[in-house]
C-alpha atoms as a PDB file:
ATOM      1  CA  UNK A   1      83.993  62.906 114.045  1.00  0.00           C
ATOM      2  CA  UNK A   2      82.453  65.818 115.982  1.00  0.00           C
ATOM      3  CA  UNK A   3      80.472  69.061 114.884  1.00  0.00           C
ATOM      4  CA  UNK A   4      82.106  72.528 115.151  1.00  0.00           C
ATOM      5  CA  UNK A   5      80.398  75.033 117.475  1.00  0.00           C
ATOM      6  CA  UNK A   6      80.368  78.208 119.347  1.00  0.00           C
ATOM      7  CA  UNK A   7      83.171  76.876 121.352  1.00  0.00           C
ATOM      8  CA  UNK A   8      85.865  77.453 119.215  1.00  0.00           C
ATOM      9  CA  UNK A   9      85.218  80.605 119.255  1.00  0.00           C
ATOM     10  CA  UNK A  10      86.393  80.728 123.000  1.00  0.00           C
ATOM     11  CA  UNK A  11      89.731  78.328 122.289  1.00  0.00           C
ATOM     12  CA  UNK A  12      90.770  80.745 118.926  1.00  0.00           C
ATOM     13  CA  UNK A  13      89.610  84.207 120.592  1.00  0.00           C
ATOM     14  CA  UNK A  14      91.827  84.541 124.235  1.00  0.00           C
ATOM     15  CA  UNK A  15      90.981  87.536 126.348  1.00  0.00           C
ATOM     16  CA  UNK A  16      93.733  90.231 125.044  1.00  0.00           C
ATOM     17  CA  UNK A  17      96.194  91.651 127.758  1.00  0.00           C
ATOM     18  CA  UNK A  18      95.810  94.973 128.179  1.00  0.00           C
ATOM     19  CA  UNK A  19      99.202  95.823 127.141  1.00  0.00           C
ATOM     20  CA  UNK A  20      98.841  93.749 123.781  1.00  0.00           C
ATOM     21  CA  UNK A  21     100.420  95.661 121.270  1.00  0.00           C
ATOM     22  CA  UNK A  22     100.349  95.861 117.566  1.00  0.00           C
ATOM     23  CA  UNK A  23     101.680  92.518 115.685  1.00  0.00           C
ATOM     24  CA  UNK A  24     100.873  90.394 119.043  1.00  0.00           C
ATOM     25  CA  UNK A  25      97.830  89.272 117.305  1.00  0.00           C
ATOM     26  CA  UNK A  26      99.448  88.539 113.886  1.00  0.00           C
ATOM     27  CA  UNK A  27     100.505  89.578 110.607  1.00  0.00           C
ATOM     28  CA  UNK A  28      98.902  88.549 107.479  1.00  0.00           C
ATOM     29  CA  UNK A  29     100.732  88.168 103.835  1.00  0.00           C
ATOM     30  CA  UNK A  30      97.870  87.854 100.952  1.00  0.00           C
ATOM     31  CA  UNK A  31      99.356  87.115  97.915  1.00  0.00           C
ATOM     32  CA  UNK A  32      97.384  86.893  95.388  1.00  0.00           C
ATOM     33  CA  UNK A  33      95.339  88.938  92.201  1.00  0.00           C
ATOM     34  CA  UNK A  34      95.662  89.353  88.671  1.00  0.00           C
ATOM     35  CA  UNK A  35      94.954  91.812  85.788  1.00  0.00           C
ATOM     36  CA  UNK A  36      91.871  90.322  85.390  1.00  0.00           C
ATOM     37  CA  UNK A  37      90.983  89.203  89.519  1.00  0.00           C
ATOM     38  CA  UNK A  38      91.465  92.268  91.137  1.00  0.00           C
ATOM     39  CA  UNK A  39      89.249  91.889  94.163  1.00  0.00           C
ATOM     40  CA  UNK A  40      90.067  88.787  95.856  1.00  0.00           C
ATOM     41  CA  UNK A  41      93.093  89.924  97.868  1.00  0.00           C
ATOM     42  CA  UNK A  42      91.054  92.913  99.104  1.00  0.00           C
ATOM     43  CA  UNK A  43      88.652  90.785 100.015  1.00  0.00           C
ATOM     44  CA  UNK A  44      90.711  88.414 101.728  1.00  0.00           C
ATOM     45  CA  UNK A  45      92.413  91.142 103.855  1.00  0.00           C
ATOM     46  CA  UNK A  46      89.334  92.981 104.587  1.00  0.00           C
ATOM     47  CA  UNK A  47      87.877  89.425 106.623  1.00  0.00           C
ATOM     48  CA  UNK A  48      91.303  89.067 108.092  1.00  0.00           C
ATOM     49  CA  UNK A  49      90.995  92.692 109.786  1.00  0.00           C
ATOM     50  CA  UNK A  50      87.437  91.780 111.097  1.00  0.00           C
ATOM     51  CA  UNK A  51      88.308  88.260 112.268  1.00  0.00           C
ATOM     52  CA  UNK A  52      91.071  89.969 114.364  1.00  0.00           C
ATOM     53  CA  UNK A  53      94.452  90.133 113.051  1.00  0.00           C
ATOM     54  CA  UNK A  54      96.422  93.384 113.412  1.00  0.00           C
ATOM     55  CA  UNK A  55      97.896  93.826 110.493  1.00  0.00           C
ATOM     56  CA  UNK A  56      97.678  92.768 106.904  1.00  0.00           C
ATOM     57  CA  UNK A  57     100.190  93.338 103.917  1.00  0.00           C
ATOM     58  CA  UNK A  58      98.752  92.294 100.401  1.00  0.00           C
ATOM     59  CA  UNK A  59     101.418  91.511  97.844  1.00  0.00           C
ATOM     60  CA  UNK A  60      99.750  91.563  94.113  1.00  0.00           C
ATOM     61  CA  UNK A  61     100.461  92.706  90.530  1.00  0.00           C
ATOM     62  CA  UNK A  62     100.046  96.447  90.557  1.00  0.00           C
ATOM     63  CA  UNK A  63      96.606  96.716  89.229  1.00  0.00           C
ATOM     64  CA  UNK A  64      95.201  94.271  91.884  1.00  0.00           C
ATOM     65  CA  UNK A  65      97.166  95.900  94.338  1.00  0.00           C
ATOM     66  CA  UNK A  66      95.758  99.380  93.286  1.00  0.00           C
ATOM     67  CA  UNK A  67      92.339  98.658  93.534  1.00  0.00           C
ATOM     68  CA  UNK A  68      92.943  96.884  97.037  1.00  0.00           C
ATOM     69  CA  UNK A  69      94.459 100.074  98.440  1.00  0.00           C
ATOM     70  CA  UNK A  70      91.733 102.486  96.730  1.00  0.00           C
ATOM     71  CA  UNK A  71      89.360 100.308  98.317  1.00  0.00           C
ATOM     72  CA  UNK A  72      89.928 101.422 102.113  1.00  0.00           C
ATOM     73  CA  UNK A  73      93.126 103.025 103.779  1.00  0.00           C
ATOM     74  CA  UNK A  74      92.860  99.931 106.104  1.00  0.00           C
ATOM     75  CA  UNK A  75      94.777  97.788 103.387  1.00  0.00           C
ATOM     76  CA  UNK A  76      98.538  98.068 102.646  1.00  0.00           C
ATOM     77  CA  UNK A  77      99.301  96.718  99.231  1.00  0.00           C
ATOM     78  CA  UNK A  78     103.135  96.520  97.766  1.00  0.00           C
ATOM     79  CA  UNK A  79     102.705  96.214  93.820  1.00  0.00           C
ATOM     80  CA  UNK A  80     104.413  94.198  91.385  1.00  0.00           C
ATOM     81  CA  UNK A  81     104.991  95.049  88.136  1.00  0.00           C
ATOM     82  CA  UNK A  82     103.114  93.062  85.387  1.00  0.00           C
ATOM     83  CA  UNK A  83      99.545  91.648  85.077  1.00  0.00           C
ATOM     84  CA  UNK A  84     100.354  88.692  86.829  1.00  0.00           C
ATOM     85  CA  UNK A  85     102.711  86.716  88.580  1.00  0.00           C
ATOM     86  CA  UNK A  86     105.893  86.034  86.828  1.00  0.00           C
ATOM     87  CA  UNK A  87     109.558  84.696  88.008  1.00  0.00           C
ATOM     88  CA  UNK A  88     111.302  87.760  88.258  1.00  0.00           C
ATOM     89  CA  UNK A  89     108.692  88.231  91.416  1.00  0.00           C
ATOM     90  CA  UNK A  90     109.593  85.553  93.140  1.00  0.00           C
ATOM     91  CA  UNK A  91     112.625  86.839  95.124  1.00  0.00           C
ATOM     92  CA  UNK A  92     110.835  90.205  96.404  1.00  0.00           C
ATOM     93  CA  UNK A  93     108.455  88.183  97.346  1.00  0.00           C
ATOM     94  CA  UNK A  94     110.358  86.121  99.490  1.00  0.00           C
ATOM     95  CA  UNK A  95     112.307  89.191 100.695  1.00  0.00           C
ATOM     96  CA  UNK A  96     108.918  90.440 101.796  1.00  0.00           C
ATOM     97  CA  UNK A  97     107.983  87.438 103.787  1.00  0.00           C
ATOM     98  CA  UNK A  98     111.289  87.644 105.572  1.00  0.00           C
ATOM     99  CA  UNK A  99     110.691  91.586 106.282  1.00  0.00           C
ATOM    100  CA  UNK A 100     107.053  90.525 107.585  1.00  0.00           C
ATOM    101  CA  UNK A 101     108.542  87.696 109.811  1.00  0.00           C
ATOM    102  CA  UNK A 102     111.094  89.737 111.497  1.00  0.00           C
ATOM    103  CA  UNK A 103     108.436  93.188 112.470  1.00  0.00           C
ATOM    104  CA  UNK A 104     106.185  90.983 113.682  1.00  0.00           C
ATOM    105  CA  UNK A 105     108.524  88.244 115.612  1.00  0.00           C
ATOM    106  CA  UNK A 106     107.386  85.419 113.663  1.00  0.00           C
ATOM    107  CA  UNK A 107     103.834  86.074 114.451  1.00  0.00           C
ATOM    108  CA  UNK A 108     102.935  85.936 110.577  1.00  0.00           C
ATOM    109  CA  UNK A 109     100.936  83.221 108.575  1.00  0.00           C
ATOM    110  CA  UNK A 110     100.285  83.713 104.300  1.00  0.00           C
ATOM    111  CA  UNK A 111      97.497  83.771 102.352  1.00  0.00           C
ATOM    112  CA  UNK A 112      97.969  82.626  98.624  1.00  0.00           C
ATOM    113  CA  UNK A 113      96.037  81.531  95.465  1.00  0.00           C
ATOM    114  CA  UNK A 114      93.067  83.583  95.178  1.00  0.00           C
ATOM    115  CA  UNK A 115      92.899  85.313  92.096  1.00  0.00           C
ATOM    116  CA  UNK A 116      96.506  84.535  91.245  1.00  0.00           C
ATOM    117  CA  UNK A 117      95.871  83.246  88.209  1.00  0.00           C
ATOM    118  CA  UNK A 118      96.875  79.312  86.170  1.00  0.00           C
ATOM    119  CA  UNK A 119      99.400  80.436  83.847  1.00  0.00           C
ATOM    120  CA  UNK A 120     102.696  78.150  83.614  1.00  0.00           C
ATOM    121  CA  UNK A 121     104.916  80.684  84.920  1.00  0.00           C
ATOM    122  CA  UNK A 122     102.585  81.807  87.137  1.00  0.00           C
ATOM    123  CA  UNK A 123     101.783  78.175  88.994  1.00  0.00           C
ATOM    124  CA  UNK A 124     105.699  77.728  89.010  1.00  0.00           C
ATOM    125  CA  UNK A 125     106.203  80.700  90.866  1.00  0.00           C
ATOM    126  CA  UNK A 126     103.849  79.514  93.683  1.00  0.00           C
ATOM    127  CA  UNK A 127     105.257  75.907  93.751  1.00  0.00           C
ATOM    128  CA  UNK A 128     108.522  77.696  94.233  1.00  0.00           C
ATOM    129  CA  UNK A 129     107.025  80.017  97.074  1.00  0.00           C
ATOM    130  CA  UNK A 130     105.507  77.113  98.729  1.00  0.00           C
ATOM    131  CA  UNK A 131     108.768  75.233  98.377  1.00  0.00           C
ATOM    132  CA  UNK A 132     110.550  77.781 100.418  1.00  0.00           C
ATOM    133  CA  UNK A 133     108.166  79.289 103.350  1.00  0.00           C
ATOM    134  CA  UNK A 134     107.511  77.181 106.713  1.00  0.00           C
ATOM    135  CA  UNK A 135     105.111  79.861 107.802  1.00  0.00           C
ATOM    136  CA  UNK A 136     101.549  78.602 108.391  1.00  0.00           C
ATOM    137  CA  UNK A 137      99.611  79.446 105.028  1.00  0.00           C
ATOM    138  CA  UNK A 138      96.329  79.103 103.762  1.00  0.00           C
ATOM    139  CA  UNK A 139      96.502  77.332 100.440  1.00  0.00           C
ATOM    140  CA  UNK A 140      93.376  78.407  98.185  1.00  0.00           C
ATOM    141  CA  UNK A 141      91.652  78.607  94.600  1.00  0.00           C
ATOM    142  CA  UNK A 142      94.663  78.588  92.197  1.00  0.00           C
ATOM    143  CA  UNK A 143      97.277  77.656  93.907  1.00  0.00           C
ATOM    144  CA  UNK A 144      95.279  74.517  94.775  1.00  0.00           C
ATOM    145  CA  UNK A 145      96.126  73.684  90.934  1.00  0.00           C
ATOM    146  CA  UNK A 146      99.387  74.803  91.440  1.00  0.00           C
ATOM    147  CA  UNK A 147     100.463  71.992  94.304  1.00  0.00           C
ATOM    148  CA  UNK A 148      98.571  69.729  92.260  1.00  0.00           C
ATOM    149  CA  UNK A 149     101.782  69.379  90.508  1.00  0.00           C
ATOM    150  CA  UNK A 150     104.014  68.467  93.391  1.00  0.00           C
ATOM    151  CA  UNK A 151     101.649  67.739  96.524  1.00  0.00           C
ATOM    152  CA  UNK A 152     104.954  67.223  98.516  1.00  0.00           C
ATOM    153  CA  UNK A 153     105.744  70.941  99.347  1.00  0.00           C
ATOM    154  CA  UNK A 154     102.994  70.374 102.055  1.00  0.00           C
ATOM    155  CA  UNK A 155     103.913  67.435 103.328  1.00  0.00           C
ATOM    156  CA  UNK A 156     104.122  68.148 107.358  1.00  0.00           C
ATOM    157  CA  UNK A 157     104.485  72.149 106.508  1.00  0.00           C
ATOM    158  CA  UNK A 158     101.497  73.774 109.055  1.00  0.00           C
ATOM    159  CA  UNK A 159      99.263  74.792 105.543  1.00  0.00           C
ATOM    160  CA  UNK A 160      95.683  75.044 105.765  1.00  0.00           C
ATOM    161  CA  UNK A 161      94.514  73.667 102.216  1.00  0.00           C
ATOM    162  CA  UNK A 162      90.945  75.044 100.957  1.00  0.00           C
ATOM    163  CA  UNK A 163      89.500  73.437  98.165  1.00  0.00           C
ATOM    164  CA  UNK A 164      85.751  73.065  96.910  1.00  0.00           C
ATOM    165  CA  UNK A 165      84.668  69.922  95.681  1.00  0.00           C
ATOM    166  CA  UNK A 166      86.482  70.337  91.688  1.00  0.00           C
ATOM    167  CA  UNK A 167      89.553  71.397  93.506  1.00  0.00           C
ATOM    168  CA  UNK A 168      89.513  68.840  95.535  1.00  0.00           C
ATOM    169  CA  UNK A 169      89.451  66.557  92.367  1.00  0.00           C
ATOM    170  CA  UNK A 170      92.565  68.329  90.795  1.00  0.00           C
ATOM    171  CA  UNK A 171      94.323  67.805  94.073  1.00  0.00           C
ATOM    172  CA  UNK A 172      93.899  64.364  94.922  1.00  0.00           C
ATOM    173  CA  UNK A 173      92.377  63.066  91.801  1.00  0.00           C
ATOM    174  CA  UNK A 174      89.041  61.655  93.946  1.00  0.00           C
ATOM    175  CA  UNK A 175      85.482  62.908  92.983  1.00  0.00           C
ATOM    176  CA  UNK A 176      83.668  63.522  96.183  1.00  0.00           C
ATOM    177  CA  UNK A 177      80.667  65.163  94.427  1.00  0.00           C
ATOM    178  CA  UNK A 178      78.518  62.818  94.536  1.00  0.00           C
ATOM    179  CA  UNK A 179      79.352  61.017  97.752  1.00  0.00           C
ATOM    180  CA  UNK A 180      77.203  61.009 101.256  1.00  0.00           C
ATOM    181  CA  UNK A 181      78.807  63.281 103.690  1.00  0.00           C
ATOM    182  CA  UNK A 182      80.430  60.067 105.834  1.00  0.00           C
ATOM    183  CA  UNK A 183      82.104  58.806 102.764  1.00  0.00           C
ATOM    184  CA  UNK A 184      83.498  62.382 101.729  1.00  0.00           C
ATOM    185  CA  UNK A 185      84.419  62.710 105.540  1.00  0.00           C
ATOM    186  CA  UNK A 186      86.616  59.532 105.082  1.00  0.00           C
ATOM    187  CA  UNK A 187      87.974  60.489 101.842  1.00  0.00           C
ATOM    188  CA  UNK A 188      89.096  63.885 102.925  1.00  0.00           C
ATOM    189  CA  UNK A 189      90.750  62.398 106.319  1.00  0.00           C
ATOM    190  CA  UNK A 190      92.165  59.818 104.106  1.00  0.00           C
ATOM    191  CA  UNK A 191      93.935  62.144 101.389  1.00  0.00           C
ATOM    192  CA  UNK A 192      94.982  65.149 104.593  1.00  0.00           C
ATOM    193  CA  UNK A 193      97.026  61.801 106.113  1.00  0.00           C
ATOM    194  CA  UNK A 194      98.513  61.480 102.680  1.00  0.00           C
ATOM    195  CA  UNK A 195      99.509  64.832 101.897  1.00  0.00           C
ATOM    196  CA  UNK A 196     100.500  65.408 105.095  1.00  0.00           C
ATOM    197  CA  UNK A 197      98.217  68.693 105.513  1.00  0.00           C
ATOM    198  CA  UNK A 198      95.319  69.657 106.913  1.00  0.00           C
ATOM    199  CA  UNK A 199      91.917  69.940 104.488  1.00  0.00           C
ATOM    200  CA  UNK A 200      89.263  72.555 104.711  1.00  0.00           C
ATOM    201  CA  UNK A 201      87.058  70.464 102.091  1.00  0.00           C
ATOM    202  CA  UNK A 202      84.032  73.071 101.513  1.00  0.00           C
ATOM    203  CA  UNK A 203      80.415  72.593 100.935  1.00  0.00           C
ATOM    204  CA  UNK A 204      76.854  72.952 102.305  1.00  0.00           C
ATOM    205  CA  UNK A 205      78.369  70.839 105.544  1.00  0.00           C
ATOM    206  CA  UNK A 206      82.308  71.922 105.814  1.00  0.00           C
ATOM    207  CA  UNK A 207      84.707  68.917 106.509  1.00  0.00           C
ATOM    208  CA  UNK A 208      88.038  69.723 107.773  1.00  0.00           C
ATOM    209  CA  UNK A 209      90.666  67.079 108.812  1.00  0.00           C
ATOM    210  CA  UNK A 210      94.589  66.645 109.333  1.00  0.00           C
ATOM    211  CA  UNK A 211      94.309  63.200 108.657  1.00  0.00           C
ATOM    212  CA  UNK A 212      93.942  62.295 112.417  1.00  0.00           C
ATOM    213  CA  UNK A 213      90.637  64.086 113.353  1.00  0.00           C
ATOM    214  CA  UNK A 214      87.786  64.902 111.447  1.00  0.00           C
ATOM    215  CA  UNK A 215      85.684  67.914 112.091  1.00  0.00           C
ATOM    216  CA  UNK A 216      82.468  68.598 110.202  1.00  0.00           C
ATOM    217  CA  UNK A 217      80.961  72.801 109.833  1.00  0.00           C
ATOM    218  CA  UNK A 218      77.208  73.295 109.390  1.00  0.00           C
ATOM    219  CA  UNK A 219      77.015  77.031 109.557  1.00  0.00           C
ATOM    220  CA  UNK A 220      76.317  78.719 105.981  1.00  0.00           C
ATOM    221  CA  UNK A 221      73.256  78.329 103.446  1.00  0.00           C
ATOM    222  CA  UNK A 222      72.883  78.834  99.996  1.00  0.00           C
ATOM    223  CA  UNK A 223      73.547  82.460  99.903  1.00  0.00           C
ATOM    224  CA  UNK A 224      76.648  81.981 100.154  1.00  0.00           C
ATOM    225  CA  UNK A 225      77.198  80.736  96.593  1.00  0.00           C
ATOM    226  CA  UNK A 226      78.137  83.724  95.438  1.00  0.00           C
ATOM    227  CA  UNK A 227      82.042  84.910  93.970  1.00  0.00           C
ATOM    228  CA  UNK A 228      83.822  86.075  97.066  1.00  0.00           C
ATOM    229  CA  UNK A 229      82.605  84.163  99.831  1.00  0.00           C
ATOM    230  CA  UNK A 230      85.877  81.432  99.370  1.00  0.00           C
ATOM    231  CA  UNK A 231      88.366  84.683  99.345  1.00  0.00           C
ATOM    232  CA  UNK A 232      86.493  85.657 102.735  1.00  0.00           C
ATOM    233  CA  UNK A 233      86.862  82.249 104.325  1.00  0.00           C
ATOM    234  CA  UNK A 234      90.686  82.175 103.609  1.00  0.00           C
ATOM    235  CA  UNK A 235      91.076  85.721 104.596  1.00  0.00           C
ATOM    236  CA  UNK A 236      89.709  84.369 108.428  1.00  0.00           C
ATOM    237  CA  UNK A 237      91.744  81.485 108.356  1.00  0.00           C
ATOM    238  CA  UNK A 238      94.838  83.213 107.587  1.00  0.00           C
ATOM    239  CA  UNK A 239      93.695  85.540 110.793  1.00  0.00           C
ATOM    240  CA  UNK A 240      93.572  83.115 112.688  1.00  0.00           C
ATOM    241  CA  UNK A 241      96.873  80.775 111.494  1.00  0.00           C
ATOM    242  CA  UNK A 242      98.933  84.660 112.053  1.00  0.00           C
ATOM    243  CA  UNK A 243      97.268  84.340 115.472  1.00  0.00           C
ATOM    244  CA  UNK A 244      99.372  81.444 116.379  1.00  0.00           C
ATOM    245  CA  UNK A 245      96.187  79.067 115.790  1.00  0.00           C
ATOM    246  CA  UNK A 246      96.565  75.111 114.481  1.00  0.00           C
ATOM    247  CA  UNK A 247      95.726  74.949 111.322  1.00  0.00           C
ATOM    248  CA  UNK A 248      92.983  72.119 112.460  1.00  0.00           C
ATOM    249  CA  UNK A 249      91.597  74.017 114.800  1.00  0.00           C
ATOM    250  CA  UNK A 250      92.060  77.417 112.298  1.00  0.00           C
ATOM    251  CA  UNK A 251      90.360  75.707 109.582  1.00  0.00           C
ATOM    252  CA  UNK A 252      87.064  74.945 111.824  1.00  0.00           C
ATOM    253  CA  UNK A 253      86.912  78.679 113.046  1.00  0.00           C
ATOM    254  CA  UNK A 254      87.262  79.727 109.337  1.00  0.00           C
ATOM    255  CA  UNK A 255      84.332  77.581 108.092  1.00  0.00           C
ATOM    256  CA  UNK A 256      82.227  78.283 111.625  1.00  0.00           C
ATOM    257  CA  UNK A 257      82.970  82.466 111.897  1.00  0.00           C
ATOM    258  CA  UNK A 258      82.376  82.407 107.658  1.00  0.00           C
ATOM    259  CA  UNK A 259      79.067  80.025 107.555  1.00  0.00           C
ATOM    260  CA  UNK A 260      77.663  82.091 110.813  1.00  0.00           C
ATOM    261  CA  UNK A 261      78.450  85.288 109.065  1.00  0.00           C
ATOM    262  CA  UNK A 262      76.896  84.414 105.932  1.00  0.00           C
ATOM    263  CA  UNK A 263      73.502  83.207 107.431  1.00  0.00           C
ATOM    264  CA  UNK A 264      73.214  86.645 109.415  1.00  0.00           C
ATOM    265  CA  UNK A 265      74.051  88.924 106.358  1.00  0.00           C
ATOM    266  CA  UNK A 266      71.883  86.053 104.426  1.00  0.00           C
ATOM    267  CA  UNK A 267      68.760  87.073 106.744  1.00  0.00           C
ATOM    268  CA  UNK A 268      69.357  90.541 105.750  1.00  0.00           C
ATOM    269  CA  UNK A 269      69.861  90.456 101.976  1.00  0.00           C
ATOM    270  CA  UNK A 270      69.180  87.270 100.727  1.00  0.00           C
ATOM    271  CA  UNK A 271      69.584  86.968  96.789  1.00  0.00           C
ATOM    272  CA  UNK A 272      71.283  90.180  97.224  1.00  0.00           C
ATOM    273  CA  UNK A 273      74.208  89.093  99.283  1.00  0.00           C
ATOM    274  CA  UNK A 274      77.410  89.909  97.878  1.00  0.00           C
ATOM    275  CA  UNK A 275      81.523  88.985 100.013  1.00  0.00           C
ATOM    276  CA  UNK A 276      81.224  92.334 101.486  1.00  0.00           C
ATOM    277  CA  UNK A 277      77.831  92.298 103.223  1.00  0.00           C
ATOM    278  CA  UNK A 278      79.770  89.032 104.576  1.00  0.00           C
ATOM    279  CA  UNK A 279      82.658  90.316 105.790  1.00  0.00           C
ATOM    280  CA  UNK A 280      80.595  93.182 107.564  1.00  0.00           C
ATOM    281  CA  UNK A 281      78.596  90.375 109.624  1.00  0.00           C
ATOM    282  CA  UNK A 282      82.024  88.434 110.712  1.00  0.00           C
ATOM    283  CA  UNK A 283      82.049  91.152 114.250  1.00  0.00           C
ATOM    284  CA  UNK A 284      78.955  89.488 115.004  1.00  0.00           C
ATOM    285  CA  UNK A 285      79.774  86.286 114.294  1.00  0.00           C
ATOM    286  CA  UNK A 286      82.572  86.094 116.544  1.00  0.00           C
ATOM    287  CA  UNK A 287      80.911  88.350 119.253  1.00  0.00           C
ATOM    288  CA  UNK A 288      77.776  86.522 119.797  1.00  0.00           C
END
């Protein structure tokens, strides 16, 4: 078991080539957002940008997807029609993912779950995403429930899962609440060789394993309990995965670059932080 540190920072951020040019450094799919969770792709996309990807492409029902593009002409959003996410989606999104693939030469990883909602249809259409795509993706919030339902579309797939401790439960069916941080250490190791997967368990100490090693984040504080801060962390580990990053060694940089940034925007608001006074800390997080 060892403790994430600075270090990472140097294996996950390479000196860039002069010539680099746009996609080298990844593509990012967020898929994600509802009628009523409009925000969480945005914010997802808005932490990939500052944690270094080059491009990201957020693919949400239309009103999530309008409010992500009012929010910044940074962010590209494609709509789809409907509150949420239905069946009839399911081949443009796929379509999509193939389009992204092919521009940037299979330097492209997914983001998917935040906001998306827990409706049948809806959690179907993820499983059935999931089912399909060999991309690296970051797993989070609801579509956590939704592979609770078959865990075996990540088994040996390069998929970053992200749950807190609840989702964690629905996943695996283990309560790790209450447990010392060595016990939920095992646990987690124990259900990532399962599954097949790699774990980003989060808490106030992040554990991440893929079942072999076991790596344990202590960056963060309790500011970061606030709605946002989960979208943020999946937004950088997408970044990253795009990047052509492990998911392993993705998953510690996520939790490090996210806990760092939240204890230097924490300094400066406090009770006040909100996911965007985050996201605007991340360049110094990962430019110490």
């Amino acid at each position: 078991m060892t403790e994430v540190t600075k270090d990472i920072l140097k294996k996950v951020y390479p000196e860039r080539p002069q010539d680099s040019k746009k996609y080298d450094w990844g593509l990012l799919l967020v898929i994600g957002g509802s009628e009523f969770y409009s925000g969480s792709p945005a914010l997802s996309a808005l932490a990939a940008f500052r944690a270094g990807v080059d491009m990201v492409r957020i693919i949400a029902p239309r009103r999530a997807a309008d409010i992500a593009a009012s929010f910044t002409p940074d962010l590209v959003a494609y709509p789809l029609d409907g509150a949420d996410l239905k069946g009839a989606h399911l081949a443009t999104i796929l379509a999509q993912t193939e389009a992204a693939k092919t521009v940037s030469s299979g330097k492209t990883a997914v983001v998917i779950g935040g906001g998306i909602g827990r409706s049948k249809e809806t959690q179907q259409v993820v499983l059935s995403y999931l089912e399909k795509v060999s991309l690296p993706v970051v797993v989070d919030a609801d579509a956590i429930h939704a592979i609770s339902k078959n865990p075996e579309v990540v088994f040996k797939k390069p998929f970053l899962i992200t749950p807190h401790t609840y989702e964690f439960f629905i996943l695996t069916g283990r309560e790790v609440y209450k447990l010392s941080y060595e016990e939920k250490a095992k646990v987690v190791q124990e259900e990532a060789k399962r599954l097949g997967t790699t774990i980003l368990l989060k808490g106030r100490i992040d554990i991440i394993s893929d079942g072999e090693s076991v790596a344990l984040n202590k960056t963060g504080g309790p500011f970061l309990a606030v709605g946002g801060t989960g979208d943020t962390l999946a937004g950088i580990a997408g970044a990253l995965l795009s990047r052509g990053v492990s998911p392993f060694e993705a998953g510690q940089a996520a939790a490090y670059i996210n806990g760092l940034a939240g204890e230097i925007a924490g300094k400066k608001f406090r009770d006040s932080l909100m996911a965007t006074d985050l996201i605007n800390s991340i360049v110094e997080a990962i430019n110490p």
